[in-house]
C-alpha atoms as a PDB file:
ATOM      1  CA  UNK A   1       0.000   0.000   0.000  1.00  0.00           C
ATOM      2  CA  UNK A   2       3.239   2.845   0.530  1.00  0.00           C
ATOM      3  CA  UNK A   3       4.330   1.981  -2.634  1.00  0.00           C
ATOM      4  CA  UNK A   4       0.842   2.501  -4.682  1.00  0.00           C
ATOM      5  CA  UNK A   5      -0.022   5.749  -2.647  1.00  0.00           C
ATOM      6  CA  UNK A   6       2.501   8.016  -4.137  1.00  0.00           C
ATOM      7  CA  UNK A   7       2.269   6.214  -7.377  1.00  0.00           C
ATOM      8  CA  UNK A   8      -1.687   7.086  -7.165  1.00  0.00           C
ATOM      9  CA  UNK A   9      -0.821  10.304  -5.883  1.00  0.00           C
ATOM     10  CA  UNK A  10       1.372  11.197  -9.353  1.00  0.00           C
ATOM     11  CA  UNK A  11      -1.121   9.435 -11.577  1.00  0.00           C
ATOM     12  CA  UNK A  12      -4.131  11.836  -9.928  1.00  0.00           C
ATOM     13  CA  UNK A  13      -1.743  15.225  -9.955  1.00  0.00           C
ATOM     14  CA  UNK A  14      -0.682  13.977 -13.647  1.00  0.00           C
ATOM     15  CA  UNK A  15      -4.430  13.856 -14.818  1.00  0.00           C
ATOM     16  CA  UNK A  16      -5.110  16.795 -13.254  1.00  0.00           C
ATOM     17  CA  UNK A  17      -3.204  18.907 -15.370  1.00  0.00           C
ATOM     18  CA  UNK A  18      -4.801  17.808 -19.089  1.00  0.00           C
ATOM     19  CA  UNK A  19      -7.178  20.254 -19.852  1.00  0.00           C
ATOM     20  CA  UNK A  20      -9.449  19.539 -22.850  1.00  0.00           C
ATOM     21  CA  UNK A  21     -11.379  21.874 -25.090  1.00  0.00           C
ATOM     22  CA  UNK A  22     -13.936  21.860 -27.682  1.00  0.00           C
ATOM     23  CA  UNK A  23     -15.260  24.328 -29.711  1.00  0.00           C
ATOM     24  CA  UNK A  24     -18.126  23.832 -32.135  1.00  0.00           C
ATOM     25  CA  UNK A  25     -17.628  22.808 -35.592  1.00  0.00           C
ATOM     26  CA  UNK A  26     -18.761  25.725 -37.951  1.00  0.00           C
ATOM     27  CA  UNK A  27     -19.915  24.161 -41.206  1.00  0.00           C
ATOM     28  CA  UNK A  28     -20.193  27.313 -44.092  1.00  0.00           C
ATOM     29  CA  UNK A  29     -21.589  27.371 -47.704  1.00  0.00           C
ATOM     30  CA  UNK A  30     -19.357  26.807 -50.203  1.00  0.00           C
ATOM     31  CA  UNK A  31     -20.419  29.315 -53.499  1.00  0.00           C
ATOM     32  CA  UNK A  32     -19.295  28.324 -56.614  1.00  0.00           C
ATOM     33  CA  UNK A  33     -20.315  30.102 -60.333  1.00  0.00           C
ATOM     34  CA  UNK A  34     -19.315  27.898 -62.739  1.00  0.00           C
ATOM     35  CA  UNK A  35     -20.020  30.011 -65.961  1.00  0.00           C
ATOM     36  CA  UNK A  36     -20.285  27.406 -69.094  1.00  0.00           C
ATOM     37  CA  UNK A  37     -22.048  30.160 -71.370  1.00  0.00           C
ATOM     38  CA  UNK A  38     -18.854  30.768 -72.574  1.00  0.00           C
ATOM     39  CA  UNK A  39     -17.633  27.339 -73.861  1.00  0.00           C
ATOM     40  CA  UNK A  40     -21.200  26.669 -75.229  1.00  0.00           C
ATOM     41  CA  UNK A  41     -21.305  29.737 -77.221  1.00  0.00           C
ATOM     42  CA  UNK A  42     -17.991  29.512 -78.965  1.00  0.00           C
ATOM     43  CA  UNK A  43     -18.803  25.320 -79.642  1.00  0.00           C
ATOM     44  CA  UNK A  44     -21.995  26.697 -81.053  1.00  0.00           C
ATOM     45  CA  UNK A  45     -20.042  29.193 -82.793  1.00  0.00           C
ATOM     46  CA  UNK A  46     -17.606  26.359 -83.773  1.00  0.00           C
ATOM     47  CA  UNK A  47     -20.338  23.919 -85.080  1.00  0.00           C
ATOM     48  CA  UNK A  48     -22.790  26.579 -86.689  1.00  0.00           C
ATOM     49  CA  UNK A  49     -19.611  28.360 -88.388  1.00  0.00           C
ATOM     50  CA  UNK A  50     -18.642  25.149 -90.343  1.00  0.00           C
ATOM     51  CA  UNK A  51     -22.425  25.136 -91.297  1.00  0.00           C
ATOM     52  CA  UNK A  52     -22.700  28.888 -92.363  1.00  0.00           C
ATOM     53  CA  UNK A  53     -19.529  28.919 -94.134  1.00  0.00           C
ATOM     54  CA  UNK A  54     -20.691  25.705 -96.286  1.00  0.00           C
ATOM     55  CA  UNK A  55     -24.229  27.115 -96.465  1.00  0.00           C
ATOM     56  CA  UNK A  56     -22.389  30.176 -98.804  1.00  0.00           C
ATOM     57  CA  UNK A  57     -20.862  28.133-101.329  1.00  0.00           C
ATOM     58  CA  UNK A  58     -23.952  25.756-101.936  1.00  0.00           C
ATOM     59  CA  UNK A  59     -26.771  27.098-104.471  1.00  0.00           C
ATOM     60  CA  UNK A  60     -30.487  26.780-104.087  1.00  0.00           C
ATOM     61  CA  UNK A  61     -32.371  24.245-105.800  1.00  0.00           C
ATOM     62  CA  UNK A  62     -33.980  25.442-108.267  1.00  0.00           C
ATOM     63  CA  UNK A  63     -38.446  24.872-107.560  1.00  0.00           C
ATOM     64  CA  UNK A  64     -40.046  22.488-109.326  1.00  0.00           C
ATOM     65  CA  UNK A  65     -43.660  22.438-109.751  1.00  0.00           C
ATOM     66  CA  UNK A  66     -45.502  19.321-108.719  1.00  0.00           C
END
């Protein structure tokens, strides 16, 4: 019993020196703008160029009557 008293004694005096805190967790919004308008307008660009560009050197049919 002497030897687990002071043995106790630093074990108690050891432990009662941690200090633990907690704070809340703040969760925030993330915002994010992702702005596509641009890459869709110059693919539509892109694809309806090709088309406008062929559309120029192609002639109309001439109208038949049925």
């Amino acid at each position: 019993m002497r030897k687990l008293a002071p043995l106790l004694a630093l074990a108690l005096g050891a432990t009662g020196c941690v200090t633990v805190r907690t704070e809340p967790i703040e969760v925030k919004p993330i915002h994010i703008t992702v702005d596509v308008n641009v890459r869709m307008q110059n693919a539509l660009e892109d694809f309806f160029g090709d088309l406008d560009r062929r559309s120029a050197t192609l002639r109309e049919l001439p109208e038949s009557d049925n």
